[in-house]
C-alpha atoms as a PDB file:
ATOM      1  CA  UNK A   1     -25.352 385.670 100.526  1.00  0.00           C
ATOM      2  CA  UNK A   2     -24.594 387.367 103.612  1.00  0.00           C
ATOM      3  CA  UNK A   3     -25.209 385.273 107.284  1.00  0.00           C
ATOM      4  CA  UNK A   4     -26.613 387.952 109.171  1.00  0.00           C
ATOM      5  CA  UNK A   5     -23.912 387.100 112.009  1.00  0.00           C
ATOM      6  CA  UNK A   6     -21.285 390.106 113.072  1.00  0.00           C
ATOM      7  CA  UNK A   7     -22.106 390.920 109.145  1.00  0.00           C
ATOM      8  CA  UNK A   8     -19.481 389.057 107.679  1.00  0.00           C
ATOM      9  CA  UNK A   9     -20.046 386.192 104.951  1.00  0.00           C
ATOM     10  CA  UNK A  10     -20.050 382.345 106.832  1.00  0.00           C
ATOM     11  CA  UNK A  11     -16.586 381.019 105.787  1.00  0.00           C
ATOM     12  CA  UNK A  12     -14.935 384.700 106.826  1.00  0.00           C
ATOM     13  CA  UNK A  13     -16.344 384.604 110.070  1.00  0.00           C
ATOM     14  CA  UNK A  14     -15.333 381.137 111.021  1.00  0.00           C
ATOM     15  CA  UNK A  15     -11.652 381.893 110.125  1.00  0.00           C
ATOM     16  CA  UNK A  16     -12.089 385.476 112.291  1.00  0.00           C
ATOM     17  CA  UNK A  17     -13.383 383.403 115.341  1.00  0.00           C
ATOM     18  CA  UNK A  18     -10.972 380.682 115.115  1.00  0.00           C
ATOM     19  CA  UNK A  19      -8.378 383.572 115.368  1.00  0.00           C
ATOM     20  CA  UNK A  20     -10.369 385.025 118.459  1.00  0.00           C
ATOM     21  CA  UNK A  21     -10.552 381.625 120.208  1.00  0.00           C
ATOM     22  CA  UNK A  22      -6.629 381.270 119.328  1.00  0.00           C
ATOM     23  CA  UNK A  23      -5.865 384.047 121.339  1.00  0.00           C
ATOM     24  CA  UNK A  24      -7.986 383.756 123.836  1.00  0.00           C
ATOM     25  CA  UNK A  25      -6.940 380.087 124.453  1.00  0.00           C
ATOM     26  CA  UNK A  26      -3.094 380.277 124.102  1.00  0.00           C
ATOM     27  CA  UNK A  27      -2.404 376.950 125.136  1.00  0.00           C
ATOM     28  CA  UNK A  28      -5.148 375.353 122.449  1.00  0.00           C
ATOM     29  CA  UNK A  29      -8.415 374.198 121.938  1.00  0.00           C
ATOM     30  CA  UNK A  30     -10.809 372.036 120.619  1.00  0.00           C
ATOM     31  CA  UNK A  31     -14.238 372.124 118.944  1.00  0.00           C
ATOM     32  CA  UNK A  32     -16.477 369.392 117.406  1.00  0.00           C
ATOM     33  CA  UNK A  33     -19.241 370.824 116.048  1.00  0.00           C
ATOM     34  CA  UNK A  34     -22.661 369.342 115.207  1.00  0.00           C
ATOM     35  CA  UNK A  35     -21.707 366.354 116.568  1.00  0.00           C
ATOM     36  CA  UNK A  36     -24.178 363.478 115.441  1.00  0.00           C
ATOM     37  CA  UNK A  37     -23.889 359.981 116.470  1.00  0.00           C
ATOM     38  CA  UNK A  38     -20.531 360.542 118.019  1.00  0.00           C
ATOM     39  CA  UNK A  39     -19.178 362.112 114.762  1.00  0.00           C
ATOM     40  CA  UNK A  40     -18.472 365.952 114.438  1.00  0.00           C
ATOM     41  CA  UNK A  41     -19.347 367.500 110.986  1.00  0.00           C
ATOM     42  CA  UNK A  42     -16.231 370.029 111.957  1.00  0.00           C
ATOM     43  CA  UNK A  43     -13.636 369.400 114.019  1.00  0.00           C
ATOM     44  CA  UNK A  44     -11.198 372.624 115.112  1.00  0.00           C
ATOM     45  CA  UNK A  45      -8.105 371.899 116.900  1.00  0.00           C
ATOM     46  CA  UNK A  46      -5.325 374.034 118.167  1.00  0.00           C
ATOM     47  CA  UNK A  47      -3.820 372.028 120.625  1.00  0.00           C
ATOM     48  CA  UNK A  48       0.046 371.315 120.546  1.00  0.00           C
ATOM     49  CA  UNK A  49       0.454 368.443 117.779  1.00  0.00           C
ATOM     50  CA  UNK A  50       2.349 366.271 120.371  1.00  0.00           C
ATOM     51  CA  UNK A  51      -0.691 366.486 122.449  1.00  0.00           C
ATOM     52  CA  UNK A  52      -3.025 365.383 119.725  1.00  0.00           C
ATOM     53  CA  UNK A  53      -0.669 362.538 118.872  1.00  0.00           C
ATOM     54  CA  UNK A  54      -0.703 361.206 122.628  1.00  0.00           C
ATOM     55  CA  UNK A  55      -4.355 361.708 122.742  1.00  0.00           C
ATOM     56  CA  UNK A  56      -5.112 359.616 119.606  1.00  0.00           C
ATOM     57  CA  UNK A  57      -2.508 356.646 120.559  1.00  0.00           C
ATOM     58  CA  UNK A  58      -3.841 356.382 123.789  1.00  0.00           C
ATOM     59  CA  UNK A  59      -7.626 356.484 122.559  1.00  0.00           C
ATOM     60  CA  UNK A  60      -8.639 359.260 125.261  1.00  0.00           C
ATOM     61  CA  UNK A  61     -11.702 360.431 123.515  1.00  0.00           C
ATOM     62  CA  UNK A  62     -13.642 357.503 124.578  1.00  0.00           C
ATOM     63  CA  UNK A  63     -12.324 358.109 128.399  1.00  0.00           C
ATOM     64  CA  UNK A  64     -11.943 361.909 128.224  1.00  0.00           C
ATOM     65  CA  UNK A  65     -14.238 363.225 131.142  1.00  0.00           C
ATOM     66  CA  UNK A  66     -14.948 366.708 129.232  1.00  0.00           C
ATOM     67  CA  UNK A  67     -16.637 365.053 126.110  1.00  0.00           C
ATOM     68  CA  UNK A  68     -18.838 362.670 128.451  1.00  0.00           C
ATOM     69  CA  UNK A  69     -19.524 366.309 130.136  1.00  0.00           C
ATOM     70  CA  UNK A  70     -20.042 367.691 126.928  1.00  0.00           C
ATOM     71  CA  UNK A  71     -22.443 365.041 125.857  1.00  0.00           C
ATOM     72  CA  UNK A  72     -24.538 364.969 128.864  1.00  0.00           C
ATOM     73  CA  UNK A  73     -24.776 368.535 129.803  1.00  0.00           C
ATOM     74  CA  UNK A  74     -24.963 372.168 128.312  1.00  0.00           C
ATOM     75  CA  UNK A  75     -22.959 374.886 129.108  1.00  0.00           C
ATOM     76  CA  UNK A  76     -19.235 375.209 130.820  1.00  0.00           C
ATOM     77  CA  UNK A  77     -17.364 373.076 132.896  1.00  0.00           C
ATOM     78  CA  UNK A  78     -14.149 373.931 134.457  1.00  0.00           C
ATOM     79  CA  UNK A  79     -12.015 370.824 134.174  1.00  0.00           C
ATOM     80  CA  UNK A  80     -10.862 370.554 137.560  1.00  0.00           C
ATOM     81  CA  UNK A  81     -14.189 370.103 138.443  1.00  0.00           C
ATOM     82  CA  UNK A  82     -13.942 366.817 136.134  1.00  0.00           C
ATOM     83  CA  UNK A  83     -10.416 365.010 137.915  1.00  0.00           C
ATOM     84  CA  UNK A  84     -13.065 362.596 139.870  1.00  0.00           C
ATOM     85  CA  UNK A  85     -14.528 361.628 136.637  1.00  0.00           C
ATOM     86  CA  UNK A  86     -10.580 360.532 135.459  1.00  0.00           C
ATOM     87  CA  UNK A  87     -10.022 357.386 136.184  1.00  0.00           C
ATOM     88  CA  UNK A  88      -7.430 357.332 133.392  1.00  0.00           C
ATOM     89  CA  UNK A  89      -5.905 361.087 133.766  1.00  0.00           C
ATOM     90  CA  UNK A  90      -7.011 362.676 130.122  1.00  0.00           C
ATOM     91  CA  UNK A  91      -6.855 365.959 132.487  1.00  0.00           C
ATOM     92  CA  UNK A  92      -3.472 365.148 134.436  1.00  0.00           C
ATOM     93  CA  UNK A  93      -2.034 364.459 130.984  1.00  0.00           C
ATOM     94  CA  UNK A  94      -2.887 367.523 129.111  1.00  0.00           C
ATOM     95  CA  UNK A  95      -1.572 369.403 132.185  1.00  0.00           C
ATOM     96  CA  UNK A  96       2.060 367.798 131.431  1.00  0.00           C
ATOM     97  CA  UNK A  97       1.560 368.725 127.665  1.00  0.00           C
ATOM     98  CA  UNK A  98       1.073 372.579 128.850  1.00  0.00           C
ATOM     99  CA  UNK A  99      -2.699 372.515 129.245  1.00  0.00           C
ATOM    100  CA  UNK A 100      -2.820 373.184 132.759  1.00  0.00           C
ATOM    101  CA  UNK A 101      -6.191 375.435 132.715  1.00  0.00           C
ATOM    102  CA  UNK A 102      -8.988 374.692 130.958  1.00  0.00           C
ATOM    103  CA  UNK A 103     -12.685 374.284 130.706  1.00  0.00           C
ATOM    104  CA  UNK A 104     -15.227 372.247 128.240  1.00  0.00           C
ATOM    105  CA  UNK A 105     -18.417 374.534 126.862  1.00  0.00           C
ATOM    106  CA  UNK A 106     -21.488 372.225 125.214  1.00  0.00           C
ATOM    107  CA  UNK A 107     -23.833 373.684 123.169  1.00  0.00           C
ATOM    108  CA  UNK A 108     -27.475 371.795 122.447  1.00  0.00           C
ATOM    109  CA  UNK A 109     -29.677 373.478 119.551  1.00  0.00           C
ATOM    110  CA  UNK A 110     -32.097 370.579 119.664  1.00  0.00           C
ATOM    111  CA  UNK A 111     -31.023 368.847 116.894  1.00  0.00           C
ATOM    112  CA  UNK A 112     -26.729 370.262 116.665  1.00  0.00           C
ATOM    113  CA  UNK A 113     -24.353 369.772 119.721  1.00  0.00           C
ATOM    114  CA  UNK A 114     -21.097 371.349 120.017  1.00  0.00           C
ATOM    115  CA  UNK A 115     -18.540 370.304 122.536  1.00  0.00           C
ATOM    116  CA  UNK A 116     -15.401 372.196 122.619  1.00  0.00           C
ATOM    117  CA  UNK A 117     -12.332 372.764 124.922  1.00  0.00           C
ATOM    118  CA  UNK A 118     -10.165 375.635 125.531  1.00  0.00           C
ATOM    119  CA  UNK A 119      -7.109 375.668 127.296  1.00  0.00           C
ATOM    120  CA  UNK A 120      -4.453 377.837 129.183  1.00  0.00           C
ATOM    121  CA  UNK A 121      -1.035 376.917 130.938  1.00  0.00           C
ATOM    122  CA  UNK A 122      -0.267 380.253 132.862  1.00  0.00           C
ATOM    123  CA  UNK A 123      -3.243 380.564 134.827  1.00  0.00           C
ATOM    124  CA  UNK A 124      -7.340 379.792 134.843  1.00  0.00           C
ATOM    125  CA  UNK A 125      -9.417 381.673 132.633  1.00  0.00           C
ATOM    126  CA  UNK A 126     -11.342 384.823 133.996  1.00  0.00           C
ATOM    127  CA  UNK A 127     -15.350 385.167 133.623  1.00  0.00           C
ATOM    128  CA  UNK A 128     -14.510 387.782 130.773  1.00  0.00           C
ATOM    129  CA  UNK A 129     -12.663 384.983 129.120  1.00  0.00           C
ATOM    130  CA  UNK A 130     -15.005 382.608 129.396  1.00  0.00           C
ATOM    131  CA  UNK A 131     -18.121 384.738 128.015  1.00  0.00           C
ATOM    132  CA  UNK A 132     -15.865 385.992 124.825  1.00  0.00           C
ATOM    133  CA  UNK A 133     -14.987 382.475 124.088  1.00  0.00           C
ATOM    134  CA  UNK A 134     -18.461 381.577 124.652  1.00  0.00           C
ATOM    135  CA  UNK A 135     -19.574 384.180 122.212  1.00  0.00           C
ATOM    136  CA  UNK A 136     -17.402 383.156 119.946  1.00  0.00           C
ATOM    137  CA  UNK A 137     -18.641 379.360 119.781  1.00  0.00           C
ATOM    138  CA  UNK A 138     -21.881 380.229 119.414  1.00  0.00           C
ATOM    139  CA  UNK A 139     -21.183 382.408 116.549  1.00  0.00           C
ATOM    140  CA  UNK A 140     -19.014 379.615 114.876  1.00  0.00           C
ATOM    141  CA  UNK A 141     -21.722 376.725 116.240  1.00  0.00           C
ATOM    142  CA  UNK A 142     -24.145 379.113 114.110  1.00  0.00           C
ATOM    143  CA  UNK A 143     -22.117 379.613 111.123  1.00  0.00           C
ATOM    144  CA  UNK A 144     -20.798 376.549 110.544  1.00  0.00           C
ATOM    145  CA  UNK A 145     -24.908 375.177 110.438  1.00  0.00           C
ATOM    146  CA  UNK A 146     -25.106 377.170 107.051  1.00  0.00           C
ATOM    147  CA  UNK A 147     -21.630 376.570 105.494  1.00  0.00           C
ATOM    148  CA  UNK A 148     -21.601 372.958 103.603  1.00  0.00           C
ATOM    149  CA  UNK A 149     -17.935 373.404 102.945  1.00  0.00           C
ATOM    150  CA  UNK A 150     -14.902 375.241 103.431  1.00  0.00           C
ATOM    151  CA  UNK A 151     -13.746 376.759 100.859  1.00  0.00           C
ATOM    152  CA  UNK A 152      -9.822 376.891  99.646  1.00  0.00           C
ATOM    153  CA  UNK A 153      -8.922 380.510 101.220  1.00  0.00           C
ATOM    154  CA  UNK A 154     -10.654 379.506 104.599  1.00  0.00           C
ATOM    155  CA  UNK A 155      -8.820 376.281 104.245  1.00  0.00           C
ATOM    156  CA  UNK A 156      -5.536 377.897 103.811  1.00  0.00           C
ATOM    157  CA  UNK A 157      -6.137 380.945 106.473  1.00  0.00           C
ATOM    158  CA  UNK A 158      -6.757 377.755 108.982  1.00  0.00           C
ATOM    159  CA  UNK A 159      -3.654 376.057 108.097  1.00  0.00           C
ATOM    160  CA  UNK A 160      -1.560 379.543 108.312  1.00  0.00           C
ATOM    161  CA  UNK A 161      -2.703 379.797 112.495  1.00  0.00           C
ATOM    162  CA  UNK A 162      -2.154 376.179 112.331  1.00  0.00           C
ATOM    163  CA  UNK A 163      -5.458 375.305 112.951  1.00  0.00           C
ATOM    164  CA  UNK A 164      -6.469 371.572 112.010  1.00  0.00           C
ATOM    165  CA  UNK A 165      -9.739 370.900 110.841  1.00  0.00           C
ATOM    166  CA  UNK A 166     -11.546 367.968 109.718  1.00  0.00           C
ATOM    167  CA  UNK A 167     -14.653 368.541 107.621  1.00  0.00           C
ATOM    168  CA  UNK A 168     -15.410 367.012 103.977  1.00  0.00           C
END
């Protein structure tokens, strides 16, 4: 059953825009989508697996200024617009871990809410940048609404770009 979105089936798309957004966002990223009662039913991450180990240990999630962004607003947020909101340094930190450019983009479809991250270290991302990464979040917010698991090649394709996901 095809999607109807860029005319590729569901689980192909999400593995061709977690590719674009991999590119796009050399230094990593991060997506929770259709987050419900603070728990995502995908989570997409990319970042550098030192970084992801800090950020658990430390328990930044619950003091990270882009998801409290992300779950009080829609649309982008450059993060250096959110330093005064970082009493703790989540943003200072992932600068030192090579994520010196970034920006959070929330998505609210009533009852779905996607908050992701992307992230540079040579230099800030460019309005282009922004509105392909944008399009691509909206096409994986959408696809992932209609795709109950992953299946085993999507699974595997993720793993190969060293993607991380978390989804039953």
């Amino acid at each position: 059953m095809r999607s109807g979105l860029a005319g590729m089936e569901p689980q192909e798309l999400i593995s061709d825009q977690l590719s674009r957004l991999k590119a796009l966002a050399p230094a990593g990223y991060a997506m929770a989508l259709h987050v419900r009662f603070m728990t995502p039913l995908y989570l997409f991450q990319s970042y550098p697996p030192d970084w992801i180990d800090h950020y658990s240990k430390n328990g930044f999630v619950m003091q990270d200024p882009t998801v409290h962004w992300g779950f009080e607003n829609t649309g982008i947020k450059p993060w250096h617009e959110l330093t005064g909101q970082d009493p703790v340094g989540v943003i200072s930190a992932a600068a030192e871990y090579g994520m010196k450019h970034g920006f959070t983009l929330a998505i609210d479809r009533g009852d779905s809410r996607t908050i992701a991250s992307f992230a540079r270290s040579d230099r800030d991302f460019t309005p282009p940048d922004i509105a392909e990464i944008e399009d691509a979040a909206v096409r994986l917010h959408d696809a992932t609404a209609v795709v109950d698991t992953l299946e085993p090649q999507t699974r595997d394709r993720l793993r190969k770009m060293s993607v991380l996901f978390t989804h039953p």
